[in-house]
C-alpha atoms as a PDB file:
ATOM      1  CA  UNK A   1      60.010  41.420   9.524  1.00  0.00           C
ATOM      2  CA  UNK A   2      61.349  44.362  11.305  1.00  0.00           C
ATOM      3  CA  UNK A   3      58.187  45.816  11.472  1.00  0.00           C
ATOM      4  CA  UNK A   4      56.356  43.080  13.345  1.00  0.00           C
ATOM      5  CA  UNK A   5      58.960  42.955  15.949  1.00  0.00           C
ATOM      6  CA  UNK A   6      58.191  46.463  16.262  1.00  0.00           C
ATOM      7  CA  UNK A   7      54.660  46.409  16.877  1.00  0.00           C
ATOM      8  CA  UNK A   8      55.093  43.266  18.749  1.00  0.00           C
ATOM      9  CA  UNK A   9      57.294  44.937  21.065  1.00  0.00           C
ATOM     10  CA  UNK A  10      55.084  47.917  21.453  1.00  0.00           C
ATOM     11  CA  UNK A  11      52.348  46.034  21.860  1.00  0.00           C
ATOM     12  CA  UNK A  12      53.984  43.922  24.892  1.00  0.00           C
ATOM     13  CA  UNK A  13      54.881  47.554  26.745  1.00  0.00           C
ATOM     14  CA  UNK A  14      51.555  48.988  26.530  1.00  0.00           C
ATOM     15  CA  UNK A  15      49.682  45.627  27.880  1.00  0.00           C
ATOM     16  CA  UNK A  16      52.454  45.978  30.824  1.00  0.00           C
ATOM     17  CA  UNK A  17      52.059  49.933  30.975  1.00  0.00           C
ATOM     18  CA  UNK A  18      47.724  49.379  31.261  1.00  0.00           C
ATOM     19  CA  UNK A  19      47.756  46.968  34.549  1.00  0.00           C
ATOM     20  CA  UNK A  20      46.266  48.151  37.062  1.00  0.00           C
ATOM     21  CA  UNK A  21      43.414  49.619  38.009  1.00  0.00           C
ATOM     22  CA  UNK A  22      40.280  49.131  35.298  1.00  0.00           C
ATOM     23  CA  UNK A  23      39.899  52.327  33.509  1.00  0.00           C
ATOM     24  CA  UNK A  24      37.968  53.040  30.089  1.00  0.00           C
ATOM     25  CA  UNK A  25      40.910  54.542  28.620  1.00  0.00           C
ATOM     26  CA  UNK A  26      43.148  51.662  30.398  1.00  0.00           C
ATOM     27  CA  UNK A  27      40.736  48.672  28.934  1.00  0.00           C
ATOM     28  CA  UNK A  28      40.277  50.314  25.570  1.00  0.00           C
ATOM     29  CA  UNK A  29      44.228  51.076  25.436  1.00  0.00           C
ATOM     30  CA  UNK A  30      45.153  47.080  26.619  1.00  0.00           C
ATOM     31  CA  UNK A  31      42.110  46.081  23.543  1.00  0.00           C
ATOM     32  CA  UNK A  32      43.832  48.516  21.394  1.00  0.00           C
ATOM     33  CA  UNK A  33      47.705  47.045  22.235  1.00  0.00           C
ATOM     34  CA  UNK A  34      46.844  42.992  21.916  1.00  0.00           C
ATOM     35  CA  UNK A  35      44.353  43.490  18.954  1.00  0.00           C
ATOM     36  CA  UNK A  36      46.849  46.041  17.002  1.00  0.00           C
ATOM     37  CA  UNK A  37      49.860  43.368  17.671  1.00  0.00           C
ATOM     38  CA  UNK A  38      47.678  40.362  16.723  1.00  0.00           C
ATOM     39  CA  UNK A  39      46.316  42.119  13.754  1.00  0.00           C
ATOM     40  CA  UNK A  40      49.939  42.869  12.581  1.00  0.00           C
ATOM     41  CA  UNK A  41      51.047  39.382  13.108  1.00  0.00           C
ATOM     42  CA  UNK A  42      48.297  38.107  11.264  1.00  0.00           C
ATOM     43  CA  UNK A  43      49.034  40.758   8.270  1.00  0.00           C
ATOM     44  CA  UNK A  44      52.423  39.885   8.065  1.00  0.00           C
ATOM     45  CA  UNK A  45      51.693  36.405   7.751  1.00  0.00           C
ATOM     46  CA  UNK A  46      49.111  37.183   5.358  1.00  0.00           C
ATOM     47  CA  UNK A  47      49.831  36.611   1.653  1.00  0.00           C
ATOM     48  CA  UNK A  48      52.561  39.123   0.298  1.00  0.00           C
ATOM     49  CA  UNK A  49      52.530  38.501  -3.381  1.00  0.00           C
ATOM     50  CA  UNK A  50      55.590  38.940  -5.581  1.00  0.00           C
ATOM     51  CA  UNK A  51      58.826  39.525  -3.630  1.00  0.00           C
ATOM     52  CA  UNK A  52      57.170  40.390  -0.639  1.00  0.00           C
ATOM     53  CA  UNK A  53      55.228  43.635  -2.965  1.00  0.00           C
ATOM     54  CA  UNK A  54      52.356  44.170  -0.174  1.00  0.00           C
ATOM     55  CA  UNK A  55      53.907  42.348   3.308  1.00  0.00           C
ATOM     56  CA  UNK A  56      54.194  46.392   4.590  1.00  0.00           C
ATOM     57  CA  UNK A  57      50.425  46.891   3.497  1.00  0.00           C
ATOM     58  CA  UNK A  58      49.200  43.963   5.132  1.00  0.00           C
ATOM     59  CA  UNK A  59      50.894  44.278   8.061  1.00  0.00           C
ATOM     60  CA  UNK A  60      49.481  48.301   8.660  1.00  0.00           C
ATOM     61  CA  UNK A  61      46.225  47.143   7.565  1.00  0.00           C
ATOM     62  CA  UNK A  62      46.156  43.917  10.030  1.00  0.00           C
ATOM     63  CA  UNK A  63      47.710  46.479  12.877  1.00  0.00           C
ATOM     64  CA  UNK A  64      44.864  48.784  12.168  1.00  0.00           C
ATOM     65  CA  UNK A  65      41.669  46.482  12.040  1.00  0.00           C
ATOM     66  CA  UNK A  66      43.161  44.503  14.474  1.00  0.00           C
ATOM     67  CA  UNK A  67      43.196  47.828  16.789  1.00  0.00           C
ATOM     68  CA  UNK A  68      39.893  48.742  16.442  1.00  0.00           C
ATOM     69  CA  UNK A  69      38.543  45.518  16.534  1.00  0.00           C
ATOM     70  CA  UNK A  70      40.718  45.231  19.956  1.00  0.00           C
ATOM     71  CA  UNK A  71      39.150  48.874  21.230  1.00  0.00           C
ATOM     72  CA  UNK A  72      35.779  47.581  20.623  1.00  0.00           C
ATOM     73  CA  UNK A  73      36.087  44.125  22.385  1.00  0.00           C
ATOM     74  CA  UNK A  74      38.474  46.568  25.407  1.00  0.00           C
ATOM     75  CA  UNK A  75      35.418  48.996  25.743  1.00  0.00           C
ATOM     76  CA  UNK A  76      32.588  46.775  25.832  1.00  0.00           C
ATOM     77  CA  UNK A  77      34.254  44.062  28.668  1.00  0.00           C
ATOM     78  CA  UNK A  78      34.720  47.591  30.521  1.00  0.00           C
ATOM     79  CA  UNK A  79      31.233  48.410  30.488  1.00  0.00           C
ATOM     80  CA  UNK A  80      30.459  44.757  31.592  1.00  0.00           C
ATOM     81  CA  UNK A  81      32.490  44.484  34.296  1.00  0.00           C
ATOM     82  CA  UNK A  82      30.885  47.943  35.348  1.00  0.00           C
ATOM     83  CA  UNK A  83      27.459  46.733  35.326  1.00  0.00           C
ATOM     84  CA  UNK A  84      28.434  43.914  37.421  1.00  0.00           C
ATOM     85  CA  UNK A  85      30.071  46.335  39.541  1.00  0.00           C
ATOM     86  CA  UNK A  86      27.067  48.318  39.624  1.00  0.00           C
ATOM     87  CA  UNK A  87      24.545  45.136  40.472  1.00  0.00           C
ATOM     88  CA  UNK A  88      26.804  43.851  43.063  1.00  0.00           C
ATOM     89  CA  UNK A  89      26.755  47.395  44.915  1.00  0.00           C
ATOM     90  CA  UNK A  90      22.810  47.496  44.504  1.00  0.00           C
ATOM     91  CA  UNK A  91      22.348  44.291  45.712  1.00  0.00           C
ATOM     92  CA  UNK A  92      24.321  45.222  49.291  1.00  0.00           C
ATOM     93  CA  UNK A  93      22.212  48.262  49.792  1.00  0.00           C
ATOM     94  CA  UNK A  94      19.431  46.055  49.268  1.00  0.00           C
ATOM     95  CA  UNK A  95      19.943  43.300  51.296  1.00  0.00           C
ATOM     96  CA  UNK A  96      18.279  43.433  54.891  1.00  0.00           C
ATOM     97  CA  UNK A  97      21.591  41.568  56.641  1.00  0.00           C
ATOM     98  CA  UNK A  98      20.633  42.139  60.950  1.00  0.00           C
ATOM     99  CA  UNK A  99      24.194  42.805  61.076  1.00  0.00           C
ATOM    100  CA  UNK A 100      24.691  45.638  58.577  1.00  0.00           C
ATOM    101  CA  UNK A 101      21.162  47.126  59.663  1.00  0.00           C
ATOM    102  CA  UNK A 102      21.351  47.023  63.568  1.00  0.00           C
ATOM    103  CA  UNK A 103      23.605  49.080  65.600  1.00  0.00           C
ATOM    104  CA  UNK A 104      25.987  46.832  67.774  1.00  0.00           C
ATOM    105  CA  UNK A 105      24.850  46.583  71.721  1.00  0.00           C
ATOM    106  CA  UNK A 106      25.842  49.315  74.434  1.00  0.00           C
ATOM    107  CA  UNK A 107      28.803  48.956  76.493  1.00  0.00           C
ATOM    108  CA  UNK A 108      28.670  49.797  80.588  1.00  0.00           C
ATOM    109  CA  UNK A 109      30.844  52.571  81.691  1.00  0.00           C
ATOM    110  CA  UNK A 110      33.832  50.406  83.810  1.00  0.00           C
ATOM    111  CA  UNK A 111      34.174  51.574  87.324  1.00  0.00           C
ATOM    112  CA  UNK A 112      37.387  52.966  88.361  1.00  0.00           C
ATOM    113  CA  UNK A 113      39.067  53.848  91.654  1.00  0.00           C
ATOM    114  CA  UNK A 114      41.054  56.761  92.166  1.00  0.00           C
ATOM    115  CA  UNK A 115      44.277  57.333  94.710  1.00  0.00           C
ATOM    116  CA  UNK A 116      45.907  59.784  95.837  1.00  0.00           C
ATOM    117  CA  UNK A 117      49.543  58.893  96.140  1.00  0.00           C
ATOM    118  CA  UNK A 118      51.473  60.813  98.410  1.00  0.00           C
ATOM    119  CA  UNK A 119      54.758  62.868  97.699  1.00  0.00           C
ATOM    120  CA  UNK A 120      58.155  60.985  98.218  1.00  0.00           C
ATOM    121  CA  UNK A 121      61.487  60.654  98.323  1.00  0.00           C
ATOM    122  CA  UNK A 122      63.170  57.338  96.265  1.00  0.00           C
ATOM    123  CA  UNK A 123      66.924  57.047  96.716  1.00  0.00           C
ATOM    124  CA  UNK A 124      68.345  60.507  95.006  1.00  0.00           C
ATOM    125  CA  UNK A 125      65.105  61.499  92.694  1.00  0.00           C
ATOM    126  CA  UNK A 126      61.454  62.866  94.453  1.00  0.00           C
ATOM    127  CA  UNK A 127      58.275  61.586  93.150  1.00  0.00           C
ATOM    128  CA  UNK A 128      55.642  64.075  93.447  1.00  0.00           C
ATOM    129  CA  UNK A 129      52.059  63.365  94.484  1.00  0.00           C
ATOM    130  CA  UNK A 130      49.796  61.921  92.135  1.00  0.00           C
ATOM    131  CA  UNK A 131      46.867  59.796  91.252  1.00  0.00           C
ATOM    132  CA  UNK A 132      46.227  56.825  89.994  1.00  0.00           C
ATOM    133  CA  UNK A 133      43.397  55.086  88.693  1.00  0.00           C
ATOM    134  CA  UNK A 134      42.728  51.775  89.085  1.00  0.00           C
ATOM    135  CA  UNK A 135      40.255  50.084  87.124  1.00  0.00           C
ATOM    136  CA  UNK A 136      38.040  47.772  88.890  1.00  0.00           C
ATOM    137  CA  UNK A 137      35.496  46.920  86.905  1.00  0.00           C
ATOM    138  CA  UNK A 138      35.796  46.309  83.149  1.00  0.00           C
ATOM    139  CA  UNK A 139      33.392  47.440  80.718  1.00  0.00           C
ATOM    140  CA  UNK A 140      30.789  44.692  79.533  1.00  0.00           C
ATOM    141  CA  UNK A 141      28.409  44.189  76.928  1.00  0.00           C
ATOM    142  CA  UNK A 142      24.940  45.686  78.639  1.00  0.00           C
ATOM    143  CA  UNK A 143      21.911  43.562  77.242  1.00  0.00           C
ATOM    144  CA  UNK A 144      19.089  45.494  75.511  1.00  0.00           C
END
């Protein structure tokens, strides 16, 4: 019974370790962790003969198939979920959206007045001269 609370526990840390972003090596490795846990659940409730003769055996055995079996299943959603990935960004390229194809309108240049502001004494500090621009005219949307 040790044993299963072993694999158990590793196989809880490696599902938490493999979050994240979808990997091969991540998705096999999660497959790998649940199907290696289940499978040694599964063996160690599995028959164990006489005075509990093969509960070790089935237990490594159950961890084992239940691995690869989890690896398998890991590596082949990964490869789904890739071709989906893969038709969803062929279908954007493809589509003929006016919005993604056409280049957004021109804007007009705004018009802005400049002044000359001359140098002056405020209280005890002196502002020198300088200009300012003012503008006068926002920039608009020009229509093509």
């Amino acid at each position: 019974m040790r044993l299963i609370g072993y694999l158990i526990t590793v196989a809880i840390i490696v599902i938490f370790f493999n979050t994240g972003c979808s990997s091969l090596g991540k998705s096999m490795g999660l497959g790998t962790g649940i199907g290696a846990g289940t499978g040694a659940l599964l063996g160690g409730i599995a028959d164990p003969g006489a005075n509990g003769k093969y509960r070790t055996r089935n237990v490594v055995i159950g961890a084992t198939l239940g691995g690869l079996t989890g690896m398998a299943i890991g590596s082949t959603i990964h490869g789904m979920k890739e071709d989906e990935r893969g038709k969803g960004y062929q279908a954007g390229l493809n589509s003929k959206s006016p919005v993604s194809q056409s280049l957004p309108p021109n804007l007009s240049n705004p018009q802005i007045e400049t002044r000359w502001i001359e140098g002056r004494a405020s209280g005890n500090k002196y502002i020198e001269g300088h200009y300012e621009y003012i503008i006068t005219e926002p920039t608009k949307w020009e229509a093509d």
